[in-house]
PDB file of N, CA and C in Angstrom:
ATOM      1  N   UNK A   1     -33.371  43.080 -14.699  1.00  0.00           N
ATOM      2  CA  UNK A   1     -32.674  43.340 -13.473  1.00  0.00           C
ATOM      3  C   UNK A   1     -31.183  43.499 -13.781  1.00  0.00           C
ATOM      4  N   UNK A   2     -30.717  44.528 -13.178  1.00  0.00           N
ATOM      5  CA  UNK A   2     -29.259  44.769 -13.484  1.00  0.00           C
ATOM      6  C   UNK A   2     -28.683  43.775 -12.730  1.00  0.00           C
ATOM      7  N   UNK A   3     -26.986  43.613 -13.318  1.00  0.00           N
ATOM      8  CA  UNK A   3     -26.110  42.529 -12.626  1.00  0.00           C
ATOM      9  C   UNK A   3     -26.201  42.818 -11.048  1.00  0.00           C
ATOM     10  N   UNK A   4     -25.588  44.320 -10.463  1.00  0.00           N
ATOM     11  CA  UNK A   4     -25.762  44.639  -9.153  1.00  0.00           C
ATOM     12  C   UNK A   4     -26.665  44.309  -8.744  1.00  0.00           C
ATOM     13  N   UNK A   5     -27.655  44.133  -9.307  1.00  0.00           N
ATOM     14  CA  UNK A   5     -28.973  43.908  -8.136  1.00  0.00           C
ATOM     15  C   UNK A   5     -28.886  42.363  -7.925  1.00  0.00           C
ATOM     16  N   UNK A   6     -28.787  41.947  -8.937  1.00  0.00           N
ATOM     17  CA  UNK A   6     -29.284  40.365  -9.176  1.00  0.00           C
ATOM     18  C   UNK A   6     -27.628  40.011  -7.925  1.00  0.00           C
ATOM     19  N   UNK A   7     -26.976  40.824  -7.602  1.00  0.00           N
ATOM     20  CA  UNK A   7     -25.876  40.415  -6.399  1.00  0.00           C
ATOM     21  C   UNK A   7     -26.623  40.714  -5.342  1.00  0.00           C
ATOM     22  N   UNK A   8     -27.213  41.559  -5.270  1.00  0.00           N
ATOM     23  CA  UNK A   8     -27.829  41.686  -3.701  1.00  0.00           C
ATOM     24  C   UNK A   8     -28.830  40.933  -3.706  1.00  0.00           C
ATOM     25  N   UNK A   9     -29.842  40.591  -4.743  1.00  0.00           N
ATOM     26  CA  UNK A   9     -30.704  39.451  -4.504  1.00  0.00           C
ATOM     27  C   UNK A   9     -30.700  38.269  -4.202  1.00  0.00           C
ATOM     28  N   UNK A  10     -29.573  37.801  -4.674  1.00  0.00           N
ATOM     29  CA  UNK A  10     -28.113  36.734  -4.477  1.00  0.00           C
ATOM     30  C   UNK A  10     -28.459  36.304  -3.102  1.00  0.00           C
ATOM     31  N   UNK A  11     -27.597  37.597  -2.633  1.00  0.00           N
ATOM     32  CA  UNK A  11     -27.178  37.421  -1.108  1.00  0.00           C
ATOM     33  C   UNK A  11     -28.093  37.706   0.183  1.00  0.00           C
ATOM     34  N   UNK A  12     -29.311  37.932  -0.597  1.00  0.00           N
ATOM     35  CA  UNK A  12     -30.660  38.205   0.406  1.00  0.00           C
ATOM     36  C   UNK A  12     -31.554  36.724   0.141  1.00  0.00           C
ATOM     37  N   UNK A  13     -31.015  36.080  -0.648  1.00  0.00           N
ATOM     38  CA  UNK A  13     -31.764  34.955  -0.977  1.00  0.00           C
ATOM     39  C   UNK A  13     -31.059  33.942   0.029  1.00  0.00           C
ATOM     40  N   UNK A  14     -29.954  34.255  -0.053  1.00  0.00           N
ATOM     41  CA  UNK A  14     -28.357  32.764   1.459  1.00  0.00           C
ATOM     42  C   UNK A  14     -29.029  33.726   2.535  1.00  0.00           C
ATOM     43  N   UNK A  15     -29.131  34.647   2.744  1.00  0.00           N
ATOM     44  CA  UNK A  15     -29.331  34.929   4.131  1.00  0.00           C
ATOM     45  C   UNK A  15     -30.413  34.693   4.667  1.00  0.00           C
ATOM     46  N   UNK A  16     -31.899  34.860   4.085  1.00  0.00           N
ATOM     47  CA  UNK A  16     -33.041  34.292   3.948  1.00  0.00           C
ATOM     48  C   UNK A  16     -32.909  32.834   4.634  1.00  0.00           C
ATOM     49  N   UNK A  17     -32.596  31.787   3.764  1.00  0.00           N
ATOM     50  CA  UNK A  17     -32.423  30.782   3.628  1.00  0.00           C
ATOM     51  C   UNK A  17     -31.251  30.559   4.842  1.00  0.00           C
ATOM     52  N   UNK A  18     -30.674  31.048   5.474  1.00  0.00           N
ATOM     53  CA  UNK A  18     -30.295  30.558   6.920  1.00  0.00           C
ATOM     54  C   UNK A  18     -30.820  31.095   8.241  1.00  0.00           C
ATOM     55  N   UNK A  19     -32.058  32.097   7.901  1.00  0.00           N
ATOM     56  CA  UNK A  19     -32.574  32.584   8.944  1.00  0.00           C
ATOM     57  C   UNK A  19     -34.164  31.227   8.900  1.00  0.00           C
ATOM     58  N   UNK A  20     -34.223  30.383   7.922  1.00  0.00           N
ATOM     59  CA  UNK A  20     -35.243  29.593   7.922  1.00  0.00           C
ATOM     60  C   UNK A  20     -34.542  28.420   8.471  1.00  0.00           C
ATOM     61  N   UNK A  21     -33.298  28.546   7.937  1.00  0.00           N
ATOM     62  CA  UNK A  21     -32.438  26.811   8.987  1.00  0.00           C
ATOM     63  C   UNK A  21     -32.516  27.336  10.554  1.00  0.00           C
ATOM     64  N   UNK A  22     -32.361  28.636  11.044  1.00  0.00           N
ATOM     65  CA  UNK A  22     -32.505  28.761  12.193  1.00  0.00           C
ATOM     66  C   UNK A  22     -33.883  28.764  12.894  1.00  0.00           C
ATOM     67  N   UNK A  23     -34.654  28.913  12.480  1.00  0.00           N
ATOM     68  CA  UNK A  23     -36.183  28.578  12.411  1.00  0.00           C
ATOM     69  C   UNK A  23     -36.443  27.458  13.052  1.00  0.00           C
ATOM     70  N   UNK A  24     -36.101  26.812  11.680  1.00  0.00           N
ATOM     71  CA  UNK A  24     -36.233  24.896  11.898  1.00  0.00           C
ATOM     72  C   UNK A  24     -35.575  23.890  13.246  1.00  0.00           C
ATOM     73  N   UNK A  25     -34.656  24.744  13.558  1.00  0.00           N
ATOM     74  CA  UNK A  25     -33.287  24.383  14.348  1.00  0.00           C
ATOM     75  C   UNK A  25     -34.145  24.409  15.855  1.00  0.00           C
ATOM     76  N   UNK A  26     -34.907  26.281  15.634  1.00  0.00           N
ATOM     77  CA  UNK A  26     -35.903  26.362  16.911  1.00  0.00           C
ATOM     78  C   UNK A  26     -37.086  25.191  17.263  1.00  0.00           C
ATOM     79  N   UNK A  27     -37.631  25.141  16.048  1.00  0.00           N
ATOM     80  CA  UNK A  27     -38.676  24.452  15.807  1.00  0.00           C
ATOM     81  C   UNK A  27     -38.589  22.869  16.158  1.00  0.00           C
ATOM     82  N   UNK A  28     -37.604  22.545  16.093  1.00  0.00           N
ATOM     83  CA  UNK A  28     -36.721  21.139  16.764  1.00  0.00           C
ATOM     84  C   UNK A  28     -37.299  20.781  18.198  1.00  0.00           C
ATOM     85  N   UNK A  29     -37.279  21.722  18.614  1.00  0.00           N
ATOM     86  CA  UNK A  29     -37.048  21.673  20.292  1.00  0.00           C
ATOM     87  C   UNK A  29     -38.410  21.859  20.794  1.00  0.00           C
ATOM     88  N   UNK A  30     -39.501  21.878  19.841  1.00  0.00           N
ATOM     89  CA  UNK A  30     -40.719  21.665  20.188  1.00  0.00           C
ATOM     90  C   UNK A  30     -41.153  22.999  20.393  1.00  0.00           C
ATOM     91  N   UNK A  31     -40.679  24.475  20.088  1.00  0.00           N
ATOM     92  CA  UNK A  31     -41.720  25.441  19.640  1.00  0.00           C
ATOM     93  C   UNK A  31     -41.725  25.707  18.123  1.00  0.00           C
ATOM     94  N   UNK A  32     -42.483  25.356  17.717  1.00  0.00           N
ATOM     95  CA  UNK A  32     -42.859  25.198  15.679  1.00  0.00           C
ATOM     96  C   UNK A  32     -43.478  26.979  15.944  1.00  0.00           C
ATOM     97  N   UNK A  33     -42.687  27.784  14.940  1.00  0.00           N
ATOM     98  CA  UNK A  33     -42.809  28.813  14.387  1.00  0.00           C
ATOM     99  C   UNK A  33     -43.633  29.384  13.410  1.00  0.00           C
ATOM    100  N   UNK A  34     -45.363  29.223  12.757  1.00  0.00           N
ATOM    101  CA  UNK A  34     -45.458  29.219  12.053  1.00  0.00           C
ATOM    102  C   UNK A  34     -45.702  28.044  11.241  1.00  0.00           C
ATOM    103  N   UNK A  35     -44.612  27.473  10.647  1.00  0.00           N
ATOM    104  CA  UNK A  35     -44.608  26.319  10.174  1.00  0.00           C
ATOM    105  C   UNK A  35     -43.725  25.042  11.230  1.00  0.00           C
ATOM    106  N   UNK A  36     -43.811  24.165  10.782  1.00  0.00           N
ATOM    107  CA  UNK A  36     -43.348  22.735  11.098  1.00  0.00           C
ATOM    108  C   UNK A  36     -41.750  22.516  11.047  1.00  0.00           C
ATOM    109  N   UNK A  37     -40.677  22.033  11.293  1.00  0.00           N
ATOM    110  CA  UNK A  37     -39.403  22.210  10.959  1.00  0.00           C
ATOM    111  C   UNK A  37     -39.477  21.898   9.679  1.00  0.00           C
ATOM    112  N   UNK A  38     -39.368  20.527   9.524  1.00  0.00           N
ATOM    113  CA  UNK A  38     -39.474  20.423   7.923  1.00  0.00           C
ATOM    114  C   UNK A  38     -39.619  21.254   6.562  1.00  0.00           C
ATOM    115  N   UNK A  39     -41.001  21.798   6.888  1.00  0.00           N
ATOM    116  CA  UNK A  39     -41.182  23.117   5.897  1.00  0.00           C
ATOM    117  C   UNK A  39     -40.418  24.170   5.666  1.00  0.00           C
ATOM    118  N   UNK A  40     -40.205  24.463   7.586  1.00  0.00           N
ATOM    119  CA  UNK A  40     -39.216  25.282   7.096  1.00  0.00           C
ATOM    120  C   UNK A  40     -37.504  24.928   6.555  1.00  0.00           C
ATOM    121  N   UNK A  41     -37.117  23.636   6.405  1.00  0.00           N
ATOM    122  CA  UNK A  41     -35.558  23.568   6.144  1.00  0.00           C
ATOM    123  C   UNK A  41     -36.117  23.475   4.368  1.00  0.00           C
ATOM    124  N   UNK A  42     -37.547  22.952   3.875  1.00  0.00           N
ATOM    125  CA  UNK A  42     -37.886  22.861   2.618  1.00  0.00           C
ATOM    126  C   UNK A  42     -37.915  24.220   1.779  1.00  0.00           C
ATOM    127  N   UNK A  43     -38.070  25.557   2.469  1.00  0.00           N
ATOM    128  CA  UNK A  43     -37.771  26.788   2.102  1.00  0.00           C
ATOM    129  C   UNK A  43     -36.798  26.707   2.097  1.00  0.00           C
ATOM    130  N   UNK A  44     -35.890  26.664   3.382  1.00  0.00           N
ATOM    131  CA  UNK A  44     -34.436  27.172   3.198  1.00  0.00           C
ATOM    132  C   UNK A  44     -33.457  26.348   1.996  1.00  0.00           C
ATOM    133  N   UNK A  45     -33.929  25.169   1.497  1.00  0.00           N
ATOM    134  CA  UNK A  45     -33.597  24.044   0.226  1.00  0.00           C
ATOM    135  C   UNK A  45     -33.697  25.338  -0.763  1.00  0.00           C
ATOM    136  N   UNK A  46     -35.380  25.765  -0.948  1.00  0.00           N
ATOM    137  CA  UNK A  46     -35.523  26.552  -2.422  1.00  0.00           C
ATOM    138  C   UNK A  46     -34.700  27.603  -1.998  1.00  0.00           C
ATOM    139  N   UNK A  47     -34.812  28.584  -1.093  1.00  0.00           N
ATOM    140  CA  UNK A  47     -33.940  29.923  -1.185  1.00  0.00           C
ATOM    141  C   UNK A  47     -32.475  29.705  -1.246  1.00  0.00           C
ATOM    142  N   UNK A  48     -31.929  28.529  -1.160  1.00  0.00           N
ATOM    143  CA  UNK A  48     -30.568  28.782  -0.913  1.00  0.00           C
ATOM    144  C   UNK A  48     -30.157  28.285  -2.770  1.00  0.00           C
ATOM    145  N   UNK A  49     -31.277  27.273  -3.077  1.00  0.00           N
ATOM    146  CA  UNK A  49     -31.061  26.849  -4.428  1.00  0.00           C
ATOM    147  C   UNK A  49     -31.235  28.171  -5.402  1.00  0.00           C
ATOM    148  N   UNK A  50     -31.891  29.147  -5.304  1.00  0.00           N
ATOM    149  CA  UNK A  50     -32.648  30.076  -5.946  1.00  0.00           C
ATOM    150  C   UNK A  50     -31.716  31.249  -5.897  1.00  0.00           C
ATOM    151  N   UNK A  51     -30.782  30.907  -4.328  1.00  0.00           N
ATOM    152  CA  UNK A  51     -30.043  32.512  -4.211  1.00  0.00           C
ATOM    153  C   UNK A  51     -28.567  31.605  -4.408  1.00  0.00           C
ATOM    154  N   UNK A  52     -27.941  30.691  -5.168  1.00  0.00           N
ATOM    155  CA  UNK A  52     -26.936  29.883  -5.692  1.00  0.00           C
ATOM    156  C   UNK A  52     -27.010  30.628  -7.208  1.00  0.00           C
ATOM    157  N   UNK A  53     -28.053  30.109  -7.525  1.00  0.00           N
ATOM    158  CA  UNK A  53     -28.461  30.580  -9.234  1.00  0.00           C
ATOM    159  C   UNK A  53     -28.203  32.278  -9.257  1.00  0.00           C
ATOM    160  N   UNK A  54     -29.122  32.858  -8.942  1.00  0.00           N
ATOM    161  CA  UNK A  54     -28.599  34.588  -8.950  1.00  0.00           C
ATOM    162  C   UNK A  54     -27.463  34.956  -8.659  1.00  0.00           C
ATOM    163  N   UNK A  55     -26.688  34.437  -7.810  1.00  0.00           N
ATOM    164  CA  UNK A  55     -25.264  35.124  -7.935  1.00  0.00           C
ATOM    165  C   UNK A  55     -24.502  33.961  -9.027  1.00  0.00           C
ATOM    166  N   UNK A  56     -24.716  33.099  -9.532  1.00  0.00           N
ATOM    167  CA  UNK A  56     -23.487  32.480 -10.786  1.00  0.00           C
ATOM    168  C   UNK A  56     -24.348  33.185 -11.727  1.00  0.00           C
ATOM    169  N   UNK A  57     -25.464  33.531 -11.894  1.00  0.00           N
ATOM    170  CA  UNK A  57     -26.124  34.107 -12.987  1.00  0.00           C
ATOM    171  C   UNK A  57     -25.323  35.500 -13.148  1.00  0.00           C
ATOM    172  N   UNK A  58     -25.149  35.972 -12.220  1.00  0.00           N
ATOM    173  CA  UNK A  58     -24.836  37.341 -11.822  1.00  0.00           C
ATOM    174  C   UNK A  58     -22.989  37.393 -12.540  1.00  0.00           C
ATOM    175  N   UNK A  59     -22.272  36.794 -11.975  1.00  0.00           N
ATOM    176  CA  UNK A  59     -20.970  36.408 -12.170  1.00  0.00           C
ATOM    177  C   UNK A  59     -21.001  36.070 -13.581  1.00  0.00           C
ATOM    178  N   UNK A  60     -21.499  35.365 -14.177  1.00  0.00           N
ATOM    179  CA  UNK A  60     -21.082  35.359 -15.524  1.00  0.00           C
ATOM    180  C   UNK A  60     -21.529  35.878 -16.713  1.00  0.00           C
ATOM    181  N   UNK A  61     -22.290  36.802 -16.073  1.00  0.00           N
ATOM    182  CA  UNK A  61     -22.634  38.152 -16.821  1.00  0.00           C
ATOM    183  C   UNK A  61     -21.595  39.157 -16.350  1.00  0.00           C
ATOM    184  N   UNK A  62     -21.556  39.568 -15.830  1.00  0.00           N
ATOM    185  CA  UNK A  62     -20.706  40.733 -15.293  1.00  0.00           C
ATOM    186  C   UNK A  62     -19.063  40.950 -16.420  1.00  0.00           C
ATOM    187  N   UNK A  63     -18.529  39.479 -16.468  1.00  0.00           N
ATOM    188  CA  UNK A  63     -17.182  39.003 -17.212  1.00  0.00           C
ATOM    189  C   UNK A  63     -17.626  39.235 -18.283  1.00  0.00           C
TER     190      UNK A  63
END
């Protein structure tokens, strides 16, 4: 995967990962989406951990 990409994968991985905190946020209030809140803030944990790594991965390749 080229550096550019591994930036947009980056940043599709944080955005991901706050459309699942908003999920959870719904899911609070007693309509569960799919999954349970929990599960879903436990995705938004891996995608935000996963899309952290691809962009410093990304950044210190690029230099």
């Amino acid at each position: 995967m080229r550096n550019k990409d591994k930036l947009a994968v980056g940043k599709i991985l944080i955005y991901a990962s706050i459309v699942c905190v908003i999920l959870a946020f719904i899911g609070a209030f007693g309509t569960d989406l799919w999954l349970a809140s929990t599960q879903w803030m436990l995705i938004a944990l891996t995608l935000a951990v996963w899309g952290v790594f691809v962009l410093i991965e990304a950044q210190f390749k690029i230099r």
